[in-house]
N, C-alpha and C. Protein backbone atom coordinates (compact mmCIF):
# COMPACT_ATOMS: atom_id res chain seq x y z
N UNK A 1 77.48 99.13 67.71
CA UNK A 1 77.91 98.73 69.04
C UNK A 1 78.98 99.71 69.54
N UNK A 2 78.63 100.36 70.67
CA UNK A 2 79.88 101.10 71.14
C UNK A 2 80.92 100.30 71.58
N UNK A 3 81.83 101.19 71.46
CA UNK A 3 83.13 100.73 72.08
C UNK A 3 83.91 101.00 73.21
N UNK A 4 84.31 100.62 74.46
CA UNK A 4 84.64 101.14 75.80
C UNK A 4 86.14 101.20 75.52
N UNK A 5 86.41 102.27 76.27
CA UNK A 5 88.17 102.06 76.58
C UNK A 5 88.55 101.19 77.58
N UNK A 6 89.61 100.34 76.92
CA UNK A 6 90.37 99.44 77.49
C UNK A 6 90.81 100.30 78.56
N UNK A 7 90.87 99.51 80.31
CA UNK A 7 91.07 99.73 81.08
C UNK A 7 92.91 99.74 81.42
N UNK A 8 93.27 99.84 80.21
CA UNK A 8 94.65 100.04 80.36
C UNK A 8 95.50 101.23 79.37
N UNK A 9 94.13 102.19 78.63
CA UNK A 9 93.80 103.22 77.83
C UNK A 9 95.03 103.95 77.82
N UNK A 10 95.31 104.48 79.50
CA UNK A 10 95.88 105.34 79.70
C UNK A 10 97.28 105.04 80.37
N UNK A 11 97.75 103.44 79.55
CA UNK A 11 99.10 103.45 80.31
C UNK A 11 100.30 103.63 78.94
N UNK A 12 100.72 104.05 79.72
CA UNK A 12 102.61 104.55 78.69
C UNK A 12 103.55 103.51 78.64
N UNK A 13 104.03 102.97 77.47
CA UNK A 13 105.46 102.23 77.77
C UNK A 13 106.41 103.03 77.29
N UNK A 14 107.65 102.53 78.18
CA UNK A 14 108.60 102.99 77.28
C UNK A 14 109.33 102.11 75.86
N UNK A 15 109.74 102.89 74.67
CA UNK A 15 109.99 102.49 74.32
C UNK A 15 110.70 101.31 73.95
N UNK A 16 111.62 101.34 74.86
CA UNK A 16 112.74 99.95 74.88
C UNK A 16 111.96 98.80 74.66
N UNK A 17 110.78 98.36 75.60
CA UNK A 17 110.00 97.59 75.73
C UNK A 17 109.91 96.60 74.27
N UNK A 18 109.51 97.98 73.43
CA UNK A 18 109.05 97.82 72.34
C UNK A 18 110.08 97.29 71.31
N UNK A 19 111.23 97.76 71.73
CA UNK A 19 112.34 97.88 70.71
C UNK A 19 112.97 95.83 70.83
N UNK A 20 112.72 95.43 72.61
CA UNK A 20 112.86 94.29 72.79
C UNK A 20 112.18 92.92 72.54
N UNK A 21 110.81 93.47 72.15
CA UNK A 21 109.99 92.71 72.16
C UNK A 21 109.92 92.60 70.33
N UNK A 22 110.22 93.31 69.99
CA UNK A 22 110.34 93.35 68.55
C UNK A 22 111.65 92.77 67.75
N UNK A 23 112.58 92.61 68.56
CA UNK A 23 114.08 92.25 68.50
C UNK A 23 113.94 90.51 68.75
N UNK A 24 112.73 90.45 69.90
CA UNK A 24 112.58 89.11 70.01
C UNK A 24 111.93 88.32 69.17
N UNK A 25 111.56 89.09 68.62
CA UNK A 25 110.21 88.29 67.61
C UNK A 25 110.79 87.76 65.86
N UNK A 26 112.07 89.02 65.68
CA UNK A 26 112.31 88.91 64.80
C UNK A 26 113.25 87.65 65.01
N UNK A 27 114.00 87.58 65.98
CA UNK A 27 114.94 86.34 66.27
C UNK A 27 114.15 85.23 66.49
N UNK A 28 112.84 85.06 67.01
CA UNK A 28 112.52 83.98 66.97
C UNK A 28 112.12 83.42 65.38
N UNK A 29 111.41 84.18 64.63
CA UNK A 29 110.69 83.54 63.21
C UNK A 29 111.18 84.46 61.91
N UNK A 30 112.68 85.09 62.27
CA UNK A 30 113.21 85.39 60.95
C UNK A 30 112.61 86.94 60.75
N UNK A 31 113.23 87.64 60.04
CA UNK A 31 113.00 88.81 59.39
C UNK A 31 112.33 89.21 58.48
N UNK A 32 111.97 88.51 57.30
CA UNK A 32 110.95 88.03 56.29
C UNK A 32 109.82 88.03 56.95
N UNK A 33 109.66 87.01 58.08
CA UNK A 33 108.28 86.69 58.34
C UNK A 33 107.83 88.08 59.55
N UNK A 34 108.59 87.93 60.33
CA UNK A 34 108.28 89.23 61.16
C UNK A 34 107.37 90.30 60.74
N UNK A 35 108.38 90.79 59.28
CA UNK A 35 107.79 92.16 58.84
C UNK A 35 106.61 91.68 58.07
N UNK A 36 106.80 90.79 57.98
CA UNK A 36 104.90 90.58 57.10
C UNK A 36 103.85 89.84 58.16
N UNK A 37 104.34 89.67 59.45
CA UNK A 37 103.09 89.80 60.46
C UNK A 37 103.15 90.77 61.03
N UNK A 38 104.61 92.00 61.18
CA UNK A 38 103.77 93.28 61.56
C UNK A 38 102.95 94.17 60.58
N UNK A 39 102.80 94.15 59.24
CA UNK A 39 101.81 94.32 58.66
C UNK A 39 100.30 94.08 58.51
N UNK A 40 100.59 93.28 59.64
CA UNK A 40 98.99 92.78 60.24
C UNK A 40 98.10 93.83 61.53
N UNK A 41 99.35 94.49 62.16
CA UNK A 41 99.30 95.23 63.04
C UNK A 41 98.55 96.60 62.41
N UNK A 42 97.41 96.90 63.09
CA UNK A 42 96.75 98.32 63.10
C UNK A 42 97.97 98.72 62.62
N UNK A 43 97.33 99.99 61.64
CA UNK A 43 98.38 101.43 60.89
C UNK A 43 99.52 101.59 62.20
N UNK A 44 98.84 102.62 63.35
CA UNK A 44 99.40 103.29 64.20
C UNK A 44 100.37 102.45 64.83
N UNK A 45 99.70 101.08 65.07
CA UNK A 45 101.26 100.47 65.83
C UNK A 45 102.29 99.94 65.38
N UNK A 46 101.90 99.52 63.85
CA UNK A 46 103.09 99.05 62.92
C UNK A 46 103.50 99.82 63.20
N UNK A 47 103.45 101.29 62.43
CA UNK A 47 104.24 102.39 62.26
C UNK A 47 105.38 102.46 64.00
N UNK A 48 104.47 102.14 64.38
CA UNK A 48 105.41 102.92 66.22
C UNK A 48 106.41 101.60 65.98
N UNK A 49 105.74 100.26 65.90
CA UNK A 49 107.04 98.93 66.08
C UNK A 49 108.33 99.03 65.02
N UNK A 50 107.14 99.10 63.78
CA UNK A 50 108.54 99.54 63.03
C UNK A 50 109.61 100.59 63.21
N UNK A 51 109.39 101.62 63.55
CA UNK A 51 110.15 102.99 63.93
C UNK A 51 110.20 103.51 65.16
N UNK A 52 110.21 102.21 66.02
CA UNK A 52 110.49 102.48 67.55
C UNK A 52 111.71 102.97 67.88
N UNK A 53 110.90 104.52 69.11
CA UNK A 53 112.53 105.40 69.64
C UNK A 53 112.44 104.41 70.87
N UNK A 54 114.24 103.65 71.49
CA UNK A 54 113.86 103.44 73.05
C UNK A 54 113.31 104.10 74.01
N UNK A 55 113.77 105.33 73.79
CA UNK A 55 113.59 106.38 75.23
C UNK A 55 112.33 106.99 75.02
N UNK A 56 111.30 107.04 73.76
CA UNK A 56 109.95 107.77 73.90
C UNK A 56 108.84 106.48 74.44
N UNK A 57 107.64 107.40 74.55
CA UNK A 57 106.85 106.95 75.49
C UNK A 57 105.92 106.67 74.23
N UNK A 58 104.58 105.18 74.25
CA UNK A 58 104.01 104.83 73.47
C UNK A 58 102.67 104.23 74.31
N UNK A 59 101.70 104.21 73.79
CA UNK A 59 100.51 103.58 74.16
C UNK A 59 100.82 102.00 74.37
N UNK A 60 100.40 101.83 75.74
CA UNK A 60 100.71 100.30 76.45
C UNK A 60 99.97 99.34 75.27
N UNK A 61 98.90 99.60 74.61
CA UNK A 61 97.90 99.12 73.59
C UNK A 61 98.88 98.33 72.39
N UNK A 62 100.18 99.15 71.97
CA UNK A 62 101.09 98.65 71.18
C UNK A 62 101.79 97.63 71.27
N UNK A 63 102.19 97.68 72.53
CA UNK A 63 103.01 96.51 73.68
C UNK A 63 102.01 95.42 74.03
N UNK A 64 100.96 95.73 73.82
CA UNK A 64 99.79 94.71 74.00
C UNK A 64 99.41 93.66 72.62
N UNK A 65 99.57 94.65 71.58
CA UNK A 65 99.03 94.19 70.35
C UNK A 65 100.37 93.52 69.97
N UNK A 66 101.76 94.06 70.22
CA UNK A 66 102.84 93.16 69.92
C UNK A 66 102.99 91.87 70.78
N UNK A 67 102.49 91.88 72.24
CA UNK A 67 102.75 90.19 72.47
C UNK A 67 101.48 89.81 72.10
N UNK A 68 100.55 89.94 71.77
CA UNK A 68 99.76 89.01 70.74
C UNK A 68 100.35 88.40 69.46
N UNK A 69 101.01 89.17 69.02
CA UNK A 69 101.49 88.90 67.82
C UNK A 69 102.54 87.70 68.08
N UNK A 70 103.13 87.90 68.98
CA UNK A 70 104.29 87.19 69.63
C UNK A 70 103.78 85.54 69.81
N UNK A 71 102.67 85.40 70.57
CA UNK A 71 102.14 84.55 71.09
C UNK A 71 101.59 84.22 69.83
N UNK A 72 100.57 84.67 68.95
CA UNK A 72 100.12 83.94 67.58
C UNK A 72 101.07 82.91 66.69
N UNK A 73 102.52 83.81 66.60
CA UNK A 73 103.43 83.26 65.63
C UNK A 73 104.39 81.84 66.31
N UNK A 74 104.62 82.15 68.18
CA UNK A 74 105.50 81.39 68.60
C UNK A 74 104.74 80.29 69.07
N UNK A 75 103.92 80.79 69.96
CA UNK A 75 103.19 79.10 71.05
C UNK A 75 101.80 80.27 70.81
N UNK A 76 100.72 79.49 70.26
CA UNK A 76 99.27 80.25 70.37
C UNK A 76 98.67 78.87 71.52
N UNK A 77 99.08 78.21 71.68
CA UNK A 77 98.70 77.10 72.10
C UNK A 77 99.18 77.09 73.86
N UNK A 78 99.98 78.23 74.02
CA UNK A 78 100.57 78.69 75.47
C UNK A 78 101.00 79.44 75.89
N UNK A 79 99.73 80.67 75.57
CA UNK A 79 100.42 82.20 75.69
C UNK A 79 101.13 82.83 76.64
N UNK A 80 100.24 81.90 78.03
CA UNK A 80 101.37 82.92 79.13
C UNK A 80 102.46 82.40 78.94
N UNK A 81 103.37 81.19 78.46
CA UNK A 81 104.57 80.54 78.46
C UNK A 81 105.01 81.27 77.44
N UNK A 82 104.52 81.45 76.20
CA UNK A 82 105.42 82.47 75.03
C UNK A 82 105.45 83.33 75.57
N UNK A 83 104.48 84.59 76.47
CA UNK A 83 105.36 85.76 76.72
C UNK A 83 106.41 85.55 77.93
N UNK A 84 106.61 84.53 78.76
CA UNK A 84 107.48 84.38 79.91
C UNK A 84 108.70 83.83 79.24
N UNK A 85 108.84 83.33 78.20
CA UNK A 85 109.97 82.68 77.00
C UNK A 85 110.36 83.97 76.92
N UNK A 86 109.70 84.94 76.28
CA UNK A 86 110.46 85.74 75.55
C UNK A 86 110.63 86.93 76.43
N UNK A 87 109.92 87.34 78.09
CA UNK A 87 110.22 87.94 78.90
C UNK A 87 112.00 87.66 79.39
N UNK A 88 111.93 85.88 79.85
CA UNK A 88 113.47 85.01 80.10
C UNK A 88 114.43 86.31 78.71
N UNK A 89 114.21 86.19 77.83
CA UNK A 89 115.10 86.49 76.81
C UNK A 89 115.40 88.04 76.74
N UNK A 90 114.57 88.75 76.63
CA UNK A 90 114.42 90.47 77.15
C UNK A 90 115.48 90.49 77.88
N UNK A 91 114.74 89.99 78.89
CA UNK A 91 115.54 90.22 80.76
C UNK A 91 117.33 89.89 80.66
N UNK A 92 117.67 88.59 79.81
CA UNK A 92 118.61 88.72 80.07
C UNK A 92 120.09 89.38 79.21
N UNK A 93 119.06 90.27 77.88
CA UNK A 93 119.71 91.31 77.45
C UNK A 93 120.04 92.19 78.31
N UNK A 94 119.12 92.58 79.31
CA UNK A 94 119.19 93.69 80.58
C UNK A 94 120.06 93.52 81.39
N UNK A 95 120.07 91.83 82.10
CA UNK A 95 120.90 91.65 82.35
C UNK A 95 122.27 91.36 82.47
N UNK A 96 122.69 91.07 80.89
CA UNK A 96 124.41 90.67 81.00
C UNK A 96 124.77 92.67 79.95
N UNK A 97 123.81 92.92 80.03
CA UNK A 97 124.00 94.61 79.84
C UNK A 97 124.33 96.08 80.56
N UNK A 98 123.30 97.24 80.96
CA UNK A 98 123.76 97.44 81.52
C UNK A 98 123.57 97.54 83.22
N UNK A 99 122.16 96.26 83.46
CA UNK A 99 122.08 95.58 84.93
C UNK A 99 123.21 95.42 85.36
N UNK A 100 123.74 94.68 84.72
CA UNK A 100 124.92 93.49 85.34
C UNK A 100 125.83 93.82 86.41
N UNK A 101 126.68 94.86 86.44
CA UNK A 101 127.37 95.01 86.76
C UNK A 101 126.67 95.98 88.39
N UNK A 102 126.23 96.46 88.36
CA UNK A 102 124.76 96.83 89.86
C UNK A 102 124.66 95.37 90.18
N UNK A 103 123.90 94.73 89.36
CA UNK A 103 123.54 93.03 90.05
C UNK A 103 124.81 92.40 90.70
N UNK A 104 126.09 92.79 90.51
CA UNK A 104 126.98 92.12 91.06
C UNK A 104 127.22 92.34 92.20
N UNK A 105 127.14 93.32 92.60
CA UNK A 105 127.59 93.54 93.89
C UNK A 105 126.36 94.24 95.15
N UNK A 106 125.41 94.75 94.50
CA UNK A 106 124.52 94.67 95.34
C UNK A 106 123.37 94.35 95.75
N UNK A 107 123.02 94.42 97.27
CA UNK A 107 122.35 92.87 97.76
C UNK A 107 120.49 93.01 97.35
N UNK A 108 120.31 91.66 97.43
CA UNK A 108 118.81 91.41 96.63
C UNK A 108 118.24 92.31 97.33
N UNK A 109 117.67 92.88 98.75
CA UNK A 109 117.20 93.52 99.47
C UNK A 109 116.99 95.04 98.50
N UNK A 110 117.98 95.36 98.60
CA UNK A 110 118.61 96.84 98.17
C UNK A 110 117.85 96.98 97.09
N UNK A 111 117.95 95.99 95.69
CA UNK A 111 117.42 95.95 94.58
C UNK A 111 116.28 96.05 94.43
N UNK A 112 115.35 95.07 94.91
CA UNK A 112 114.31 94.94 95.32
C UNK A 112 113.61 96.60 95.71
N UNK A 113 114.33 96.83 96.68
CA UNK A 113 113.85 98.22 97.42
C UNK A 113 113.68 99.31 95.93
N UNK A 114 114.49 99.15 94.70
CA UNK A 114 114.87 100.03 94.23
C UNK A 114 114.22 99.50 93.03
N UNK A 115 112.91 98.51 93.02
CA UNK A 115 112.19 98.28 92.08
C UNK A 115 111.19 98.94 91.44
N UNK A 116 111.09 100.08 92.11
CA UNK A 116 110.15 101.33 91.63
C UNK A 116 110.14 101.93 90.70
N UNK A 117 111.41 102.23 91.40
CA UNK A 117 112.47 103.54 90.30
C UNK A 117 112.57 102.75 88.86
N UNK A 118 112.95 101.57 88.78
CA UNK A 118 113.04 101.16 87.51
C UNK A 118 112.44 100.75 86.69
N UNK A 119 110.76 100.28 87.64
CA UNK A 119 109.73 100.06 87.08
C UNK A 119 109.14 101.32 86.25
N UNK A 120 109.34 102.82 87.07
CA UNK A 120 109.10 103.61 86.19
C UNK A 120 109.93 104.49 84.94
N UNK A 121 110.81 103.47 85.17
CA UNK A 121 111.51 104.34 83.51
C UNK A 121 111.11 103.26 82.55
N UNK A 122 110.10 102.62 82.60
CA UNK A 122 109.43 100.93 81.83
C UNK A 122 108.01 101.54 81.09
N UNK A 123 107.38 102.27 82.74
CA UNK A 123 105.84 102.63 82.52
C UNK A 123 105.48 103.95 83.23
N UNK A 124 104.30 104.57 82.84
CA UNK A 124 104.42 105.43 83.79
C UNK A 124 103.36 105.71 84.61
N UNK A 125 102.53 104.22 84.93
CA UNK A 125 101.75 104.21 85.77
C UNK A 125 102.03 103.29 86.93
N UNK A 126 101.60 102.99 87.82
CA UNK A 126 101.81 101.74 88.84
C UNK A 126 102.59 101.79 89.51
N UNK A 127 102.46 100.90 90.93
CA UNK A 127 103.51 101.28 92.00
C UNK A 127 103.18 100.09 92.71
N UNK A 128 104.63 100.05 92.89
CA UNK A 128 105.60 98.73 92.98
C UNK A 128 106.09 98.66 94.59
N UNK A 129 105.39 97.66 95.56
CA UNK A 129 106.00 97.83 96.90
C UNK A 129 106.68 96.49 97.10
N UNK A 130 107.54 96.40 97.95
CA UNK A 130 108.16 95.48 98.56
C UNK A 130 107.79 95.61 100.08
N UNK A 131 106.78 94.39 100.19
CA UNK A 131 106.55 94.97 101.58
C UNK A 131 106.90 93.32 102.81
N UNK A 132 107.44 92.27 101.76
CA UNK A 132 108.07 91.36 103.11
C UNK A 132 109.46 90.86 102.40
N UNK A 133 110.32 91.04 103.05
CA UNK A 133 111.67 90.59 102.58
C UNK A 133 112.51 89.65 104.17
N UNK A 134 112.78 88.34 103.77
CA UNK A 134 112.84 87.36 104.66
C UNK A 134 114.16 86.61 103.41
N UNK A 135 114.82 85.79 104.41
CA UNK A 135 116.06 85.01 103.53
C UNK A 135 115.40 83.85 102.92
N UNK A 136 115.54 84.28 101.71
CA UNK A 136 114.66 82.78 100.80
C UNK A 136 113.32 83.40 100.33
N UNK A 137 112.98 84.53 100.61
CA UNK A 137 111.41 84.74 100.24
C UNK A 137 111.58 86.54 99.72
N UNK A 138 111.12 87.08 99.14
CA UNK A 138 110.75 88.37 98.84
C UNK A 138 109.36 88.35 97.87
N UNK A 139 108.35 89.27 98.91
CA UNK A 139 106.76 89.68 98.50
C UNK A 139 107.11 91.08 97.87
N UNK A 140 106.46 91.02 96.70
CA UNK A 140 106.67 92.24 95.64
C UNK A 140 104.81 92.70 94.82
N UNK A 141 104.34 93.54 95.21
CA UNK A 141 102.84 93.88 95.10
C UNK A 141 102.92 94.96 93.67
N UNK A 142 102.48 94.76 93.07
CA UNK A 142 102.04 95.69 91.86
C UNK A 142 100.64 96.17 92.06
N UNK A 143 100.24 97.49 92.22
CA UNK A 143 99.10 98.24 92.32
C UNK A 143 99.10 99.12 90.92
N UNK A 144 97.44 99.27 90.99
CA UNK A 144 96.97 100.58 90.38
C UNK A 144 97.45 100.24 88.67
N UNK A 145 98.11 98.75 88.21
CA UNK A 145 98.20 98.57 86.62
C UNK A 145 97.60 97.92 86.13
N UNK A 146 96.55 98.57 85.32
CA UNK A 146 94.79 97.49 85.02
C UNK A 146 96.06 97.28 83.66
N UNK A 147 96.31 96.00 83.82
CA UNK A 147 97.33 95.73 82.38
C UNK A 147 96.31 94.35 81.52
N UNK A 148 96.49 94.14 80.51
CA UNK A 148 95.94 92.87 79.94
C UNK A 148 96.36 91.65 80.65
N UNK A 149 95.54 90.15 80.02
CA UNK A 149 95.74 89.06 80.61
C UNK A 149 97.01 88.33 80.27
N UNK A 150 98.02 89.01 79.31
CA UNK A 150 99.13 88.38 79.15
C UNK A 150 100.53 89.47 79.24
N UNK A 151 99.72 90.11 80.71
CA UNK A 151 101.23 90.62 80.31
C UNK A 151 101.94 90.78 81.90
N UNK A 152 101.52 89.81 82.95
CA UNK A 152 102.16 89.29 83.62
C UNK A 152 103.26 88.28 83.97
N UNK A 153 103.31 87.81 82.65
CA UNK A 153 104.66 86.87 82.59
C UNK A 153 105.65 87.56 82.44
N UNK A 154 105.48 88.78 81.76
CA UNK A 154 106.71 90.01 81.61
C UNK A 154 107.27 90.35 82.69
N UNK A 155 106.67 90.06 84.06
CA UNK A 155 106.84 90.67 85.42
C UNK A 155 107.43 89.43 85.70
N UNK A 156 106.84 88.70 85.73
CA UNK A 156 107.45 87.14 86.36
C UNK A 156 108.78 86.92 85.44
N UNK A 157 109.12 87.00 84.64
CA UNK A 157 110.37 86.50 83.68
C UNK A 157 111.84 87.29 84.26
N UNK A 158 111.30 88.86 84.53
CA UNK A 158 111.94 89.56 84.42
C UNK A 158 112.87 89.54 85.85
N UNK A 159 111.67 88.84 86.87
CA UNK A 159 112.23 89.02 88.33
C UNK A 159 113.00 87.31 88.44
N UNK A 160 112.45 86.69 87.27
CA UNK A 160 112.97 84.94 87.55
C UNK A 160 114.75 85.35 86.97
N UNK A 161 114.68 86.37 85.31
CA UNK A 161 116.08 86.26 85.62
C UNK A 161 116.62 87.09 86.28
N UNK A 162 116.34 87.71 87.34
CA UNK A 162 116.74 88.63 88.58
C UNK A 162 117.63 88.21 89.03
N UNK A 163 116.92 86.86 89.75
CA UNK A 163 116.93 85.99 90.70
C UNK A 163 118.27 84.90 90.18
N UNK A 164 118.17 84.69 88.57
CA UNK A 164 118.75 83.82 88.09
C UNK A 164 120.83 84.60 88.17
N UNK A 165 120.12 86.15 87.89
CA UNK A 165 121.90 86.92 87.65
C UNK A 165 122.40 87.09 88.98
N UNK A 166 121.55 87.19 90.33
CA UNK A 166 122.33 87.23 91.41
C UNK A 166 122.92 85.70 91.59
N UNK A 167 122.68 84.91 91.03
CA UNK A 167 123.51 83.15 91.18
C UNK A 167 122.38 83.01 92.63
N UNK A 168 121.03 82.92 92.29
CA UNK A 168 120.36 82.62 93.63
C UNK A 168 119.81 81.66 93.31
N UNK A 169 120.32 79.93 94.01
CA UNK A 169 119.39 78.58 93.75
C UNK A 169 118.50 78.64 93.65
N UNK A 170 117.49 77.57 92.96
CA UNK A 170 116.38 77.44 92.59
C UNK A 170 115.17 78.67 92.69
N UNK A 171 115.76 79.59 91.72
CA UNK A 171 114.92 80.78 91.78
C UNK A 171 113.34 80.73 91.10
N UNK A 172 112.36 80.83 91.81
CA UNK A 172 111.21 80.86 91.49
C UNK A 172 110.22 82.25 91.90
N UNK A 173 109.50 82.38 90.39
CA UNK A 173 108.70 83.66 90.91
C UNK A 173 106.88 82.92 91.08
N UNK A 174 106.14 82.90 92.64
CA UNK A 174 105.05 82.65 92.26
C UNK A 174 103.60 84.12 92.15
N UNK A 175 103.19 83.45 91.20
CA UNK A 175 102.26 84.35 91.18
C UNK A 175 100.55 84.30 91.20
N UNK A 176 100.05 83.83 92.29
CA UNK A 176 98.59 83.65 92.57
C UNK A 176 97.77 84.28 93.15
N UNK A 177 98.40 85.98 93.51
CA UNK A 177 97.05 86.85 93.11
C UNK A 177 97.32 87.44 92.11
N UNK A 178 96.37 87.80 91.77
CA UNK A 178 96.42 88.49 90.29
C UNK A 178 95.12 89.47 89.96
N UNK A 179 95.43 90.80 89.23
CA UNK A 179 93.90 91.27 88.92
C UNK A 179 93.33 90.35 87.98
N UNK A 180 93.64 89.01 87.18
CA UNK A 180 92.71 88.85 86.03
C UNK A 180 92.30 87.68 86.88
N UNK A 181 92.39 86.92 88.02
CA UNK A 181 92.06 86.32 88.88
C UNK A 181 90.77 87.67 89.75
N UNK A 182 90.69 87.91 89.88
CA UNK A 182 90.10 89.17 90.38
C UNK A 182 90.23 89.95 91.44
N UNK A 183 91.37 89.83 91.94
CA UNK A 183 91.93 90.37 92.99
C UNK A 183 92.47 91.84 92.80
N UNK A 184 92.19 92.88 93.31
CA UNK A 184 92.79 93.79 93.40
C UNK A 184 94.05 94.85 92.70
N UNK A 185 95.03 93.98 93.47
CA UNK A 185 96.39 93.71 92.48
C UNK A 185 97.22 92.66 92.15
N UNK A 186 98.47 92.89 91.59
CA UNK A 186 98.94 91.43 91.47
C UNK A 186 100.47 91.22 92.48
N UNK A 187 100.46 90.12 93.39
CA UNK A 187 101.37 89.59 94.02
C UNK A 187 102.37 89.20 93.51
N UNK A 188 103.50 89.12 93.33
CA UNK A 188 105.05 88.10 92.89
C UNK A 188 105.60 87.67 94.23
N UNK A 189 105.64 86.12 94.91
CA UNK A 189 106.48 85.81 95.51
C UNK A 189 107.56 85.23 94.94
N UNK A 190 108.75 85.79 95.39
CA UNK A 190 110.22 85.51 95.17
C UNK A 190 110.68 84.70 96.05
N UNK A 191 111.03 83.29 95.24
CA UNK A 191 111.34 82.01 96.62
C UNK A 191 112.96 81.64 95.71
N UNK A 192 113.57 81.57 96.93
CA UNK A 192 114.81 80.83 96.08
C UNK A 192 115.95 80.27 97.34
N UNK A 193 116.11 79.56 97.48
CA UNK A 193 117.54 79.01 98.30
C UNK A 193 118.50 79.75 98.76
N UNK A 194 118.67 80.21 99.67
CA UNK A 194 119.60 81.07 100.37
C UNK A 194 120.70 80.60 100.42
């Protein structure tokens, strides 16, 4: 049986990704157990999880095969919720790090606008528009990232604790287009109490 390339073949993470998602895993189920379910992991990606650089660039496939792993060991029973758990937890290393202090003082608009730029020191495919910004609402479009079916909660977590470090009420990210819905690309509306 042949085999097709995954339609996400050719995407790059950056390391950090990796370094967080691996940081999370070990905090959730211990160190012991960690390293003997990343031994479960294909040769090539153990090797990259175990001896992850932040700043080099790695096959999205790794970052893929690690929140599987994530989701097997924590909730298999509610995968998009285990990776949006452990997205919440990522994010807010980022944030009381070295976000924080940018998040303090300038305005959601601005940030938002400047979600590109930071999306691509993450990945190095896809592009990120902000194309309605209203008080209480911000529309945020992701194009052109054929990504797997669980790795949109990473997007949603990341913008919920966004939302959560500017002190913005009832911050909610919705998300009902989606490519694995079959739409195009994927939508994030940003709703929260002004």
């Amino acid at each position: 049986m042949e085999e097709y390339p995954k339609p996400w073949s050719s995407i790059l993470t950056r390391g950090l990704t990796l370094y967080q998602f691996k940081k999370y895993f070990i905090n959730s189920i211990g160190e012991k157990e960690a390293l003997k379910s990343f031994a479960t992991l294909p040769e090539g990606a153990r090797d990259t999880v175990l001896d992850v650089k932040k700043s080099s660039w790695y096959p999205f496939e790794t970052q893929r095969l690690l929140r599987e792993l994530i989701i097997s060991k924590t909730d298999p029973g509610n995968p998009l919720e285990a990776i949006f758990n452990m997205g919440l937890e990522t994010a807010s290393w980022d944030f009381s790090g070295f976000l924080k202090p940018l998040f303090s003082f300038i305005p959601l608009e601005t940030i938002l606008n400047k979600t590109a730029a930071l999306w691509n020191k993450y990945y190095n495919t896809g592009e990120i528009t902000v194309h309605s910004f209203t008080k209480g609402l911000a529309r945020i479009d992701l194009h052109s990232f054929p990504s797997d079916q669980h790795f949109c909660p990473v997007i949603t977590s990341w913008m919920t604790m966004a939302l959560r470090t500017l002190k913005k009420k009832a911050p909610c990210v919705n998300h009902d287009i989606c490519i694995h819905k079959g739409d195009s690309f994927c939508r994030f509306d940003l709703t929260y109490t002004p």
